[in-house]
N, C-alpha and C. Protein backbone atom coordinates (compact mmCIF):
# COMPACT_ATOMS: atom_id res chain seq x y z
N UNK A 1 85.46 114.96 92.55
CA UNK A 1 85.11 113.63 93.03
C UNK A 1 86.38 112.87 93.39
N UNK A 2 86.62 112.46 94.77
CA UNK A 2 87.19 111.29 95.11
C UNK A 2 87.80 110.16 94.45
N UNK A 3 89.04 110.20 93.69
CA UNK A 3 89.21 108.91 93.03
C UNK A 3 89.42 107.50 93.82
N UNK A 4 88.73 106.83 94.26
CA UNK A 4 88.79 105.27 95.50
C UNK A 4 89.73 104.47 94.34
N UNK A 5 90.67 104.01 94.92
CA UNK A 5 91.07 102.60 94.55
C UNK A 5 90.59 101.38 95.14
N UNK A 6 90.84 100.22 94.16
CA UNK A 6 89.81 98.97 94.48
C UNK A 6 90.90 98.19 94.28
N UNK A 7 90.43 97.19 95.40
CA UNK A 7 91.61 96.00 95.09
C UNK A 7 90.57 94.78 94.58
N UNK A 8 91.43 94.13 94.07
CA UNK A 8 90.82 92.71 93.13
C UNK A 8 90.87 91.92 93.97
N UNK A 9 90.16 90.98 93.99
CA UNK A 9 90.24 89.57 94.80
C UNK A 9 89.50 88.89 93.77
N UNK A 10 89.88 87.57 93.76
CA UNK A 10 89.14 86.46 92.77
C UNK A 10 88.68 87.34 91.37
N UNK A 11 87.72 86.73 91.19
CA UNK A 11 87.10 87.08 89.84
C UNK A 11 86.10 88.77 89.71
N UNK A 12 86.38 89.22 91.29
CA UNK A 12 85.47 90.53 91.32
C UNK A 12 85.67 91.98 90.31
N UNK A 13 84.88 92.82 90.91
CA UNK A 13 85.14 93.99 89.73
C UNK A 13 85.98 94.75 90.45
N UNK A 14 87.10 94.55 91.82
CA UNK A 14 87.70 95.44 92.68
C UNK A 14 86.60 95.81 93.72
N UNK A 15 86.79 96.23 95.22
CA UNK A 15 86.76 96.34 96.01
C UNK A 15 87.21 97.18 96.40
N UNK A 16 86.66 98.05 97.52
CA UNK A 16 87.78 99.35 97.93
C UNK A 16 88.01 98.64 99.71
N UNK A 17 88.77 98.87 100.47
CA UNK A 17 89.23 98.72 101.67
C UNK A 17 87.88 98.23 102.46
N UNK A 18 86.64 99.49 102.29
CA UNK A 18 85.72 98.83 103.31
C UNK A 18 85.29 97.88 103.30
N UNK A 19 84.64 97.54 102.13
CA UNK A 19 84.20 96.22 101.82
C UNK A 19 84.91 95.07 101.96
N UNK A 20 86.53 95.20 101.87
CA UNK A 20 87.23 93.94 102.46
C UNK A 20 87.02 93.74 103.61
N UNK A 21 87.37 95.13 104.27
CA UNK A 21 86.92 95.22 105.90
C UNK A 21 85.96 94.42 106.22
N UNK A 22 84.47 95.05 105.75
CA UNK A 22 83.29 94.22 105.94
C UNK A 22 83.06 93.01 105.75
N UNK A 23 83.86 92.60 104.47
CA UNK A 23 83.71 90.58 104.43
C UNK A 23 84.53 89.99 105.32
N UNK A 24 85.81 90.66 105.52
CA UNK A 24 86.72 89.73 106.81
C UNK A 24 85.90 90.22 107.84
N UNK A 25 85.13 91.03 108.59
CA UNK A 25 84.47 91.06 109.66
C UNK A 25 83.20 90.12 109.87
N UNK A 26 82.72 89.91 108.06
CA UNK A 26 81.42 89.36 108.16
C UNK A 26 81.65 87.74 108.60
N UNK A 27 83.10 87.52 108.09
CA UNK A 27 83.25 86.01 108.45
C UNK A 27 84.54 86.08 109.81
N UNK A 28 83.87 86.78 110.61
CA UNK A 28 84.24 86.71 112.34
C UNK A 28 85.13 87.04 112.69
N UNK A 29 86.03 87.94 111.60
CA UNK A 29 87.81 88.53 112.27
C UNK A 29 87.28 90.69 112.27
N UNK A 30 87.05 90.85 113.29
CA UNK A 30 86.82 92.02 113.39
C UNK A 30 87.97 93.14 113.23
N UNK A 31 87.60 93.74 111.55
CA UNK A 31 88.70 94.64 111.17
C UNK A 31 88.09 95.76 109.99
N UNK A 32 88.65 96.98 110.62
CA UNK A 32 88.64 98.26 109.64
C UNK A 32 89.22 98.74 108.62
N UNK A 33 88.68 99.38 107.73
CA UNK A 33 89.42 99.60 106.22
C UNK A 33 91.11 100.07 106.47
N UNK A 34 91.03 100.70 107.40
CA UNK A 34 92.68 101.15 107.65
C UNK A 34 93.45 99.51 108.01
N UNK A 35 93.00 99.05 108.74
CA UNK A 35 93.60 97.34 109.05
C UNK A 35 93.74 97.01 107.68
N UNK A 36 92.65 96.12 106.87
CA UNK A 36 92.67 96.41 105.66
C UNK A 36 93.30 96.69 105.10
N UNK A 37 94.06 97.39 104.10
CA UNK A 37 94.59 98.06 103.56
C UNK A 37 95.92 98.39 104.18
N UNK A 38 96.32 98.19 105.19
CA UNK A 38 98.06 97.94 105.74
C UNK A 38 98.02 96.39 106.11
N UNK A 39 97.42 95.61 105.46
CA UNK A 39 97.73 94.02 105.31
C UNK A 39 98.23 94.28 104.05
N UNK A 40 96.78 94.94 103.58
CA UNK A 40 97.32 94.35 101.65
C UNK A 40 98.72 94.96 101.54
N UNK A 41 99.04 96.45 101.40
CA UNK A 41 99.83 97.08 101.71
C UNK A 41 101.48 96.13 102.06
N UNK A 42 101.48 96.14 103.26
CA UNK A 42 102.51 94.62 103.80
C UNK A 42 102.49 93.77 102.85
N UNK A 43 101.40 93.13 102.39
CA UNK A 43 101.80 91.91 101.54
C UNK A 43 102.30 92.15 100.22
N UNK A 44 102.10 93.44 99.68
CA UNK A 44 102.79 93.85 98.11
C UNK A 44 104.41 94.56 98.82
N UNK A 45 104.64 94.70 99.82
CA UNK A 45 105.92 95.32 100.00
C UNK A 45 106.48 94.01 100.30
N UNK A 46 106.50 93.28 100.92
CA UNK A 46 107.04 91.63 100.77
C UNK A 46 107.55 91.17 99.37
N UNK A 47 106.53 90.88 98.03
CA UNK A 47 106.72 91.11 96.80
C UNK A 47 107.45 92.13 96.28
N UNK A 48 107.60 92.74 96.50
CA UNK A 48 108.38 94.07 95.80
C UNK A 48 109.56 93.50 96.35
N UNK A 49 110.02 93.64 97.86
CA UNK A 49 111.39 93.55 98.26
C UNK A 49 111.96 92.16 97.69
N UNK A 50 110.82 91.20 97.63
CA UNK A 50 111.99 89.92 97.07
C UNK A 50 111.87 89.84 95.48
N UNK A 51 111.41 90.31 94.84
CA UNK A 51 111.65 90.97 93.50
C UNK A 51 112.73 91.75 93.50
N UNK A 52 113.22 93.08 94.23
CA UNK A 52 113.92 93.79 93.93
C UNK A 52 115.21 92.85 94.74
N UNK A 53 115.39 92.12 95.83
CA UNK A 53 116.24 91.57 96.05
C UNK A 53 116.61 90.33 95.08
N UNK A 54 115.38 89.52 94.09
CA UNK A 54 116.00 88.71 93.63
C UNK A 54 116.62 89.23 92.09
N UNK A 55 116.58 90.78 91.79
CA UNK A 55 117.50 91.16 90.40
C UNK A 55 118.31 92.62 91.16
N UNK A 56 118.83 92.04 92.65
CA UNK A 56 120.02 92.98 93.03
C UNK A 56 119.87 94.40 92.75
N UNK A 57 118.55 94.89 92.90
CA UNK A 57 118.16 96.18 92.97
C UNK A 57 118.52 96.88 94.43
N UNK A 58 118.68 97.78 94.54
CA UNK A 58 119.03 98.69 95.79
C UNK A 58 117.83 99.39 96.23
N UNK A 59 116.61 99.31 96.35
CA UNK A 59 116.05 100.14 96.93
C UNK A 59 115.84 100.08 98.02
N UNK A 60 115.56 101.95 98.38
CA UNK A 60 115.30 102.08 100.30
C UNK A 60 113.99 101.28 100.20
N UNK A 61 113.99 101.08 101.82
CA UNK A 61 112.62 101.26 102.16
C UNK A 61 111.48 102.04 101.89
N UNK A 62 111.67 103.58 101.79
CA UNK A 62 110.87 104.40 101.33
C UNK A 62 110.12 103.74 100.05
N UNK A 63 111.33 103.46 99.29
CA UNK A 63 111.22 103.14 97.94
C UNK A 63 110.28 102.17 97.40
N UNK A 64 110.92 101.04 98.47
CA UNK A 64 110.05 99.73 97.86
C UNK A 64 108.25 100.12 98.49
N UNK A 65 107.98 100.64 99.53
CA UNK A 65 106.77 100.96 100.24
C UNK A 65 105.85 102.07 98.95
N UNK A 66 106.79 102.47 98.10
CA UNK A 66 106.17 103.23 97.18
C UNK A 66 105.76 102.32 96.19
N UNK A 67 106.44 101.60 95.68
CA UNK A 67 106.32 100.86 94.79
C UNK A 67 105.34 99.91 95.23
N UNK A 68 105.21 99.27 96.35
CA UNK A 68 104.33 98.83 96.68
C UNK A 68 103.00 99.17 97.05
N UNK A 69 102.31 100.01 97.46
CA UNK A 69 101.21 100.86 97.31
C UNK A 69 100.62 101.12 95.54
N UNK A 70 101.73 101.32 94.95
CA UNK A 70 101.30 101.66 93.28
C UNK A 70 100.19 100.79 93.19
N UNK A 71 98.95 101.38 91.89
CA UNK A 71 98.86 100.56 91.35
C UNK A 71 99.10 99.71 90.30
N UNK A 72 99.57 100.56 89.58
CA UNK A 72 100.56 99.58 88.45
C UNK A 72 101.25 98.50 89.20
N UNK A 73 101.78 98.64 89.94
CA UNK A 73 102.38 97.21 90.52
C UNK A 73 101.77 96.36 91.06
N UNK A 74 100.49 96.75 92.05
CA UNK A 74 99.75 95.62 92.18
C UNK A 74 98.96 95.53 91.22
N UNK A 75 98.62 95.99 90.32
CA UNK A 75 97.62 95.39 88.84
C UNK A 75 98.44 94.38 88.68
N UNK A 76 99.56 94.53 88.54
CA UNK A 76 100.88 94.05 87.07
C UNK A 76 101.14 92.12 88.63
N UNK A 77 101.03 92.54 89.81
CA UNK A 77 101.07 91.81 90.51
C UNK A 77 99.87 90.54 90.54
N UNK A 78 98.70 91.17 90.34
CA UNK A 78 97.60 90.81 90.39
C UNK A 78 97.14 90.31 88.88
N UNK A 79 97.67 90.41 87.97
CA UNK A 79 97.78 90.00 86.36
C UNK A 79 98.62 88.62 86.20
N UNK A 80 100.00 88.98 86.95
CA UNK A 80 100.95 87.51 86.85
C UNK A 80 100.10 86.61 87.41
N UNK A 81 99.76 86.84 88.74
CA UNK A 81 99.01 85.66 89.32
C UNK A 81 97.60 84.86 89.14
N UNK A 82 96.77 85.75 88.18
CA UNK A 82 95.57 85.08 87.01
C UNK A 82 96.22 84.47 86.05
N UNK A 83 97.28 84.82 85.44
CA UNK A 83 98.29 83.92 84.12
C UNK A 83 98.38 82.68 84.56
N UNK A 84 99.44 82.84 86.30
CA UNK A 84 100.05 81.51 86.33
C UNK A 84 98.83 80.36 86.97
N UNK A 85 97.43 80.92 87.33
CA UNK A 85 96.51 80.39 87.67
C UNK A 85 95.76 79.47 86.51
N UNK A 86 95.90 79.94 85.36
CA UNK A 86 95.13 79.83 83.94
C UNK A 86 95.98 78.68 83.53
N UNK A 87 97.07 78.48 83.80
CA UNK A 87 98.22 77.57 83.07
C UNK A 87 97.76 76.55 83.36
């Protein structure tokens, strides 16, 4: 069996790509799970690089694009930002 990863949004139980697909399409921006999923994608490699640039880390590109895809990092990404929401 297929292991799917799910991304979180708000208070949900995770989501996998299509279904983001399908709600940003349902509210009038016409886009596919691959679109999808190289937004989210982009937006955790943004985070990563100014993380690793703001404690003078060296990583390639390769590198940070790995780290960014993880999920440990976007959990651990997606955890800080319910904390600092809760405060």
């Amino acid at each position: 069996m297929k292991n799917k990863k799910n991304i979180f949004i708000n208070n949900t139980n995770g989501l996998d790509y299509q279904s983001i697909a399908n709600i940003i399409t349902n509210d009038g921006y016409k886009i596919n799970h691959s679109s999808a999923r190289n937004y989210v994608i982009r937006g955790f490699i943004k985070i990563a690089k100014y993380i690793s640039d703001m404690h003078d880390l060296k990583y390639t590109d390769a590198q940070i694009y790995e780290i960014a895809k993880s999920y440990k990092f976007q959990t651990s990404v997606a955890e800080l930002m319910k904390e600092i929401n809760n405060d």
